[in-house]
Protein backbone atom coordinates (compact mmCIF):
# COMPACT_ATOMS: atom_id res chain seq x y z
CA UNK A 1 83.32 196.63 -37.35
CA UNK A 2 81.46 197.48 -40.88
CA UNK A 3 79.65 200.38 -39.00
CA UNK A 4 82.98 201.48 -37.72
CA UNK A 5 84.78 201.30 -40.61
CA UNK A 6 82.20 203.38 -42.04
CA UNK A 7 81.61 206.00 -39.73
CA UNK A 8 85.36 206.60 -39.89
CA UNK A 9 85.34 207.02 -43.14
CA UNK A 10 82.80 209.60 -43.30
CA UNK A 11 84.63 211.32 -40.64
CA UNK A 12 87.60 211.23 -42.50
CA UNK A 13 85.83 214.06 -45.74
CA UNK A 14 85.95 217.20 -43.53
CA UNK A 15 89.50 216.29 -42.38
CA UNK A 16 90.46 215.92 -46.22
CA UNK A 17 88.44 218.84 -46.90
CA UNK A 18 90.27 221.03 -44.70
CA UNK A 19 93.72 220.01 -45.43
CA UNK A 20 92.56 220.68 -49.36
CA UNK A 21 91.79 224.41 -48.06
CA UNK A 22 94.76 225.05 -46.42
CA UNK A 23 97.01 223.90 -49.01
CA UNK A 24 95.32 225.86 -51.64
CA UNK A 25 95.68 228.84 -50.21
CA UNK A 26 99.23 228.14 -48.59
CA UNK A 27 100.51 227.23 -52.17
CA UNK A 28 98.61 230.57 -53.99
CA UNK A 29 100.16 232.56 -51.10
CA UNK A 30 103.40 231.69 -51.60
CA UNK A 31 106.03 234.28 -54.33
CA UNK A 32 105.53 234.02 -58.16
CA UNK A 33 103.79 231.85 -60.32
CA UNK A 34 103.39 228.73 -62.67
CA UNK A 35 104.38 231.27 -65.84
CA UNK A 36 107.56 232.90 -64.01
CA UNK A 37 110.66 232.55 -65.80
CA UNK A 38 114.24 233.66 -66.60
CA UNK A 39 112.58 235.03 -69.90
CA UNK A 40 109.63 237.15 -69.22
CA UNK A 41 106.60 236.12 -71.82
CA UNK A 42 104.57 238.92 -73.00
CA UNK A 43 101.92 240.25 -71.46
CA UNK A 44 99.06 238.95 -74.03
CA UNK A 45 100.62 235.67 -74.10
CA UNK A 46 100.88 235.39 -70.26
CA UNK A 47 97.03 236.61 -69.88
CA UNK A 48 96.10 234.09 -72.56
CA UNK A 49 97.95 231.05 -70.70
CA UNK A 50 96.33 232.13 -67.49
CA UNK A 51 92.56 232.64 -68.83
CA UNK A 52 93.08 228.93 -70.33
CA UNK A 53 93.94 227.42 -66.39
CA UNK A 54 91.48 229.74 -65.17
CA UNK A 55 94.43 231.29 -63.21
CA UNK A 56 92.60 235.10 -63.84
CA UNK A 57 89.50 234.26 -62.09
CA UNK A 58 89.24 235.38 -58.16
CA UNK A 59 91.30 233.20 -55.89
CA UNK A 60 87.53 231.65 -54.02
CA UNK A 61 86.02 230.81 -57.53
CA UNK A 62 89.38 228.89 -58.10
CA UNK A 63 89.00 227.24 -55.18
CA UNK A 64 85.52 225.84 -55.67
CA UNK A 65 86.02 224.80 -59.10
CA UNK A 66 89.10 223.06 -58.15
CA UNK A 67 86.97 220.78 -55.47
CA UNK A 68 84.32 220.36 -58.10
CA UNK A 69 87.17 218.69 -59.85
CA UNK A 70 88.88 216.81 -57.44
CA UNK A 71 85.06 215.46 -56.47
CA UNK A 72 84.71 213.93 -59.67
CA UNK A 73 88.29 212.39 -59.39
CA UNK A 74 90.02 215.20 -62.06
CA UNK A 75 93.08 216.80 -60.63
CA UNK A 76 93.54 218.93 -63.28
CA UNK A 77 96.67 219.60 -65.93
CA UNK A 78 99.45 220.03 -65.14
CA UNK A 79 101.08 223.71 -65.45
CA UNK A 80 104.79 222.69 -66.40
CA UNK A 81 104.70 219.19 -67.55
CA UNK A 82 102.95 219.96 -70.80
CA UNK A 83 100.05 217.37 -72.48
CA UNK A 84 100.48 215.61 -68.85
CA UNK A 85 97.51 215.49 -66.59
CA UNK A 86 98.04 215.22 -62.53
CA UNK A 87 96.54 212.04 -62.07
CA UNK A 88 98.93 210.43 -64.68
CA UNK A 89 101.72 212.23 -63.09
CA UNK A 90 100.69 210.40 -59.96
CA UNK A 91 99.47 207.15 -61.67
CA UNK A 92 103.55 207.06 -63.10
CA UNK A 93 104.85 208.07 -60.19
CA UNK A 94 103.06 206.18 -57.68
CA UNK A 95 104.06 202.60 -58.48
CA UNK A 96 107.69 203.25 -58.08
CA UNK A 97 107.33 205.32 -55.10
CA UNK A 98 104.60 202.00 -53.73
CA UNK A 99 107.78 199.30 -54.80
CA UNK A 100 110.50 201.32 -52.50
CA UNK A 101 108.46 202.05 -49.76
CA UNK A 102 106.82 199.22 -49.30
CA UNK A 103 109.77 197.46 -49.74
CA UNK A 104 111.65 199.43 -47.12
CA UNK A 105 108.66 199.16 -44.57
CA UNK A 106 108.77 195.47 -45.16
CA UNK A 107 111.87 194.96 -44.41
CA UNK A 108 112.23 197.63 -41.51
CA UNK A 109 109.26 195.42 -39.50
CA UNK A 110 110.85 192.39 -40.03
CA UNK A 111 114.68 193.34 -38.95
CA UNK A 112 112.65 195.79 -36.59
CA UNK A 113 110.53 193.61 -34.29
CA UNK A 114 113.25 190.93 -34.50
CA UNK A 115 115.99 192.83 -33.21
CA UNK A 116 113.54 194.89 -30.78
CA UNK A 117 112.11 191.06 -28.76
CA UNK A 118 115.61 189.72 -29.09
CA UNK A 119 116.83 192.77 -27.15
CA UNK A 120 114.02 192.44 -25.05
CA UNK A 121 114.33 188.68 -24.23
CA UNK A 122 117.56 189.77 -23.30
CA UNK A 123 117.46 193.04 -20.87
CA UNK A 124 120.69 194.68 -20.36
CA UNK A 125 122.54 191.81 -21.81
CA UNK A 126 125.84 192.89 -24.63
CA UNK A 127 123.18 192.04 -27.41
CA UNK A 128 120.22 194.50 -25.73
CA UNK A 129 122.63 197.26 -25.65
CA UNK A 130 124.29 196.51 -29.13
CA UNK A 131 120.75 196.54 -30.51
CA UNK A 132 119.47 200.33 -29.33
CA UNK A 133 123.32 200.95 -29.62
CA UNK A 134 122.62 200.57 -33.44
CA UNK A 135 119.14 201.90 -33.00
CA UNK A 136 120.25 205.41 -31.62
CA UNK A 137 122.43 205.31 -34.43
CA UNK A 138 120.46 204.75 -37.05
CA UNK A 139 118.17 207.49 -35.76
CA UNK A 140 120.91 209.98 -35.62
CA UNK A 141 122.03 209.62 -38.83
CA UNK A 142 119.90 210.45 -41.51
CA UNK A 143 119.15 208.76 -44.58
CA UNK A 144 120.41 211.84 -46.75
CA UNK A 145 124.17 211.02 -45.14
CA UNK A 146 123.60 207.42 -44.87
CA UNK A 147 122.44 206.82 -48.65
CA UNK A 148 125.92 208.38 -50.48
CA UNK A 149 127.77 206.28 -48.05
CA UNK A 150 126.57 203.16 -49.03
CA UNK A 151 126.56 204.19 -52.57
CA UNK A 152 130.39 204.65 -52.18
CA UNK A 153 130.75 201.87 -50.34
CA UNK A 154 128.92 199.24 -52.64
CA UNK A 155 128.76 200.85 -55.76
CA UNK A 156 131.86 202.32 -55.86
CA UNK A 157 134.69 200.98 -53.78
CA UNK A 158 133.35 197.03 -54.47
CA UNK A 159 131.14 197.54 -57.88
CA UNK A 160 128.79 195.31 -56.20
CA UNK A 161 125.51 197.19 -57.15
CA UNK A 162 124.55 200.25 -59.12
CA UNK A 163 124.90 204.10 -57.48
CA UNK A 164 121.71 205.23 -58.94
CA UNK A 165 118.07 204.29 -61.77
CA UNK A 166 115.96 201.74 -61.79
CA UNK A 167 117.60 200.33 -64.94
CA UNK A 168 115.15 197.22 -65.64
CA UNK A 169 113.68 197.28 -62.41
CA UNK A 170 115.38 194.57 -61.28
CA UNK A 171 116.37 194.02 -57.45
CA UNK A 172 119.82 194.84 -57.43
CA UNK A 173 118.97 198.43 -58.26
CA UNK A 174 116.65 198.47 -55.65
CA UNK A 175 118.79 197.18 -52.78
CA UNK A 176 120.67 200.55 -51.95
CA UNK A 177 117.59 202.85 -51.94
CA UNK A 178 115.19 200.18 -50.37
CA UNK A 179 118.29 199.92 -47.54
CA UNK A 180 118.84 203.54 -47.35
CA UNK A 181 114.92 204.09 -46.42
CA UNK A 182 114.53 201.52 -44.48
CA UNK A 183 117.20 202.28 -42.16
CA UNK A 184 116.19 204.67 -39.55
CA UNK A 185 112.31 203.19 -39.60
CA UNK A 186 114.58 199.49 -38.27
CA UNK A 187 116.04 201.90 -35.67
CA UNK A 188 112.56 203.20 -34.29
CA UNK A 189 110.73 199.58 -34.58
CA UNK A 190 113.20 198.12 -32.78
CA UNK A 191 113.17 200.23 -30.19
CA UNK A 192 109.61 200.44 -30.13
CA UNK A 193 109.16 196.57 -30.19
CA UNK A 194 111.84 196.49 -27.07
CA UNK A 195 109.92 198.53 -25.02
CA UNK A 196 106.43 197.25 -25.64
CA UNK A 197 107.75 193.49 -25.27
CA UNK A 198 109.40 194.50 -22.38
CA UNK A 199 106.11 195.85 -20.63
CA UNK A 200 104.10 192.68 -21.84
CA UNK A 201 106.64 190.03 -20.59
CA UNK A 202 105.70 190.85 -16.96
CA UNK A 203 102.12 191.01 -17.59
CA UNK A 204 99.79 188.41 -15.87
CA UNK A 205 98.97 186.69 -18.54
CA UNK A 206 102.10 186.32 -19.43
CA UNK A 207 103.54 184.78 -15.93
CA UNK A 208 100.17 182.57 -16.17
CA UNK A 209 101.12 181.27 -19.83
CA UNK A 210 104.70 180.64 -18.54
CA UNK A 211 103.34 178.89 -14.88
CA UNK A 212 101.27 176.11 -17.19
CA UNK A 213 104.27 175.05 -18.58
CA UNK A 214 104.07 176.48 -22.12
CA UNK A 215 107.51 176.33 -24.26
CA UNK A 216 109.32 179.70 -23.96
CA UNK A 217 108.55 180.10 -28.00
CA UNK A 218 105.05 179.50 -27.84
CA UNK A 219 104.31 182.36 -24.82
CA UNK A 220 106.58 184.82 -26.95
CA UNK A 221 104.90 183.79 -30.24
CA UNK A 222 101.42 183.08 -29.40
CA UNK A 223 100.86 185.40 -26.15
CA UNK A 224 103.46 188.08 -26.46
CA UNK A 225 103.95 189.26 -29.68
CA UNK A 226 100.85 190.40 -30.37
CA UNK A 227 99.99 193.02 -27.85
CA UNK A 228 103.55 194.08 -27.98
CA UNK A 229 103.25 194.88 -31.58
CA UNK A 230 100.03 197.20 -30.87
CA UNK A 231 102.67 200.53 -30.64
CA UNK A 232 104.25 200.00 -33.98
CA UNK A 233 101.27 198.88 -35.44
CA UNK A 234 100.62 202.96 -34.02
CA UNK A 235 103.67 203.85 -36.13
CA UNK A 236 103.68 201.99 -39.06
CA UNK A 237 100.03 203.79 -40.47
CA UNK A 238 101.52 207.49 -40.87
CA UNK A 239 105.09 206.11 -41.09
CA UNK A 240 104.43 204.14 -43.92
CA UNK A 241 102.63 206.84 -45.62
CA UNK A 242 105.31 209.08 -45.42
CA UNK A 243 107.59 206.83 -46.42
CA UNK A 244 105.82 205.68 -49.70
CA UNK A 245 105.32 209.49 -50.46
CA UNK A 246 107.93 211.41 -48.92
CA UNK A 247 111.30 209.47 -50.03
CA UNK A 248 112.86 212.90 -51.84
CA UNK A 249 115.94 212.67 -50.69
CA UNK A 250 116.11 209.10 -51.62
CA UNK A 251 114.72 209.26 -55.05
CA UNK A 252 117.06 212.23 -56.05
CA UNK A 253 119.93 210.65 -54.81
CA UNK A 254 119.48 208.06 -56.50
CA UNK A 255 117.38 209.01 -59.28
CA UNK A 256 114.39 207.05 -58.79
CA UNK A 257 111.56 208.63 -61.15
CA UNK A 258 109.21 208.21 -57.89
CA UNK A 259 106.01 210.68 -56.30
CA UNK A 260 108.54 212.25 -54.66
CA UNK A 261 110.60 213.79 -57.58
CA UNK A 262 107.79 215.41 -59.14
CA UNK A 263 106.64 216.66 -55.89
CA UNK A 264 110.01 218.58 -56.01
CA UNK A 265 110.01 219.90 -59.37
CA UNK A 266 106.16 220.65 -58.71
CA UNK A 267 106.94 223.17 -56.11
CA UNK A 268 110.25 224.58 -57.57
CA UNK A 269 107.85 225.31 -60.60
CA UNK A 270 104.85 225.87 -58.92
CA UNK A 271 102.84 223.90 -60.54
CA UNK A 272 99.66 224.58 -58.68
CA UNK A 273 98.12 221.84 -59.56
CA UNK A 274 100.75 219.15 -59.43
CA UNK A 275 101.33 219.85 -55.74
CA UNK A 276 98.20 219.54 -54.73
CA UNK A 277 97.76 216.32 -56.44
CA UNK A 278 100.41 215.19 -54.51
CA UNK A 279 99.62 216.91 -51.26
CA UNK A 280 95.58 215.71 -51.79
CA UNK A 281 96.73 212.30 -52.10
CA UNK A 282 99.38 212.04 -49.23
CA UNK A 283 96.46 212.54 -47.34
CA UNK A 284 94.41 210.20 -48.49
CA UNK A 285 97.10 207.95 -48.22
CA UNK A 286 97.46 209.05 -44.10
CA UNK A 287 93.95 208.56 -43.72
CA UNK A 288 93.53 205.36 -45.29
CA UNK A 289 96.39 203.75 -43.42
CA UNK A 290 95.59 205.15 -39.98
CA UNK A 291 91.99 203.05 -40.66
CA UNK A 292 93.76 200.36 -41.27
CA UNK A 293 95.60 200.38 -38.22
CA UNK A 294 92.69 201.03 -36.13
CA UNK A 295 91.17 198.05 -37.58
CA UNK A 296 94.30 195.76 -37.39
CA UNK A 297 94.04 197.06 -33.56
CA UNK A 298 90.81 194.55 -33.29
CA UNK A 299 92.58 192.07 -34.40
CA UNK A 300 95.47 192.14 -32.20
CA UNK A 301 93.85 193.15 -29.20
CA UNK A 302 90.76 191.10 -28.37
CA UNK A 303 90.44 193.95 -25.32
CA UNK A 304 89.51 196.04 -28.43
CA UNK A 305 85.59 196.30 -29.27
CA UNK A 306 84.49 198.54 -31.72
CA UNK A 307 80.90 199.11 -31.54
C-alpha cells in the first residue's frame, strides 16, 4: 500500500505539471491585462508596474520563473489585491470554502446513501420511485435556481434564517448555503447508491449471507453496504473537490467570502497570478482526493490488492 501510495504520487507531478502549462498559457492568451482599466495609466507608469511583476519579460522566461516559484511553495503577489500575496488569498479563502463543502458533502452522503438503499430495499415500491422522483429533480434543477428559492422561502417569507454572510460563523448562517450545495450531490448519491445496492443484493454472497440465517440488518450493514458504496466512493474524490473549490454561484449568492469569490474577481481582473493559485491548487486538491479514494477502495473491497 506505502509503495502504492507512493508511486501514485510521483505519478501525480507531470499531471500537475501539465495542467500548470496549459493554464499559463490559456490565461496569458486570453484579451487584456492585469493593468487594463476604465482610466488608461501612462505609459511610464504602466512599463514600471509591469517590469516590477516581471510582466515585460518573454512569455517562456515567465513561465519558468513562475514554476521556480510555485516549487518552492511561493505563488506569487497578487496583481489587484494590493500588499496581498496568493497563498494568503488562498490560506483566507480556503477555510470557508473547506467548512461549506465539506459540510455539504457530509451531509449529501449521509441523506444520499440512505435514501439510495432504502429505495433499493424497496424496488419499484411508492418510496423507490418517490426517491429518484426527487433525485431527477434535484439534478434538474440547479443550485443557482434552487439557492434564491430557499432564501425566499426561509429567510424571507418565515425570517427563520439569514439570506446571505457568515455573520459569526455560526450554523444558522450556514444552513441555506450548506443545503443549497448539497442538494443536487443527494440527488446523484442516491441514485448512485440505488443502483450499486441493487446489483450487490443479488450477488452470491449476498444470497449465502441471507441462506445462514443472518438478520436482514446485519447482511445490508455488514455484507452489502460496503461494495455498494465502491461507485460513490468513485464520485465523491473529484466531486468533493469541486465542490470545496468550485461553489461560485453559492458563495456570491450568498456572499460567502470563500475560494470561489476570489477566483471570480481573479479572472474578471486578470490577476495572473491569483488564478493560477487557485487553478494550481484545485488540482492538487483533485489529485489528492482521487488517492484517497483509490486507497479507501482497499479498504472496502478486500478483492482489491495493490501491489
Amino acid at each position: 500500500m506505502l509503495r502504492y501510495s507512493l508511486t501514485r504520487f510521483l505519478g501525480a507531478i507531470p499531471t500537475l505539471l501539465i495542467l500548470i502549462t496549459v493554464a499559463f498559457f490559456m490565461i496569458r492568451a486570453a484579451p487584456g491585462g492585469p493593468f487594463d482599466a476604465e482610466k488608461q495609466l501612462p505609459p511610464e507608469i504602466e512599463a514600471n508596474l509591469r517590469a516590477a511583476y516581471h510582466l515585460d519579460e518573454p512569455l517562456v522566461q515567465q513561465f519558468g520563473r513562475y514554476v521556480w516559484n510555485l516549487a518552492r511553495g511561493d505563488f506569487g503577489p497578487s496583481f489587484q489585491y494590493k500588499d496581498y500575496s496568493v497563498t494568503e488569498l488562498i490560506a483566507a479563502g480556503f477555510p470557508v470554502s473547506l467548512r461549506l463543502g465539506g459540510s455539504a458533502m457530509l451531509l449529501a452522503l449521509l441523506v444520499g446513501v440512505f435514501a439510495g438503499t432504502m429505495a433499493a430495499l424497496r424496488q419499484n415500491s411508492r418510496t423507490d420511485h418517490a426517491v429518484m422522483a426527487v433525485s431527477m429533480t434535484g439534478i434538474s434543477i440547479p443550485n443557482f435556481v434552487m439557492a434564491p428559492l430557499l432564501i425566499l422561502f426561509f429567510a424571507v417569507y418565515l425570517g427563520w434564517l439569514p439570506a446571505g454572510g457568515i455573520g459569526d460563523g455560526g450554523l444558522r448562517y450556514m444552513i441555506l448555503p450548506v443545503i443549497s450545495l448539497a442538494l443536487p450531490q443527494i440527488a446523484y448519491i442516491s441514485r448512485l447508491t440505488r443502483g450499486s445496492m441493487i446489483e450487490v443484493l443479488r450477488s452470491n454472497f449476498v444470497r449465502t449471507a441471507r441462506a445462514q440465517g443472518l438478520p436482514e440488518r446485519t447482511v445490508i450493514l455488514h455484507h452489502a453496504l460496503k461494495p455498494a458504496l465502491l461507485p460513490v466512493v468513485s464520485y465523491l474524490g473529484p466531486a468533493t473537490a469541486a465542490v470545496i473549490t468550485g461553489s461560485v454561484v453559492i458563495e456570491q449568492i450568498f456572499g460567502v467570502p470563500g475560494l470561489g469569490r476570489y477566483f471570480v474577481q481573479g479572472a474578471l481582473n486578470r490577476d495572473y497570478t491569483l488564478v493560477m493559485g487557485v487553478v494550481v491548487f484545485y488540482g492538487a486538491l483533485i489529485i489528492l482526493f482521487n488517492l484517497f479514494v483509490d486507497l479507501v477502495y482497499a479498504w472496502l473491497d478486500p478483492k482489491v490488492k495493490y501491489a
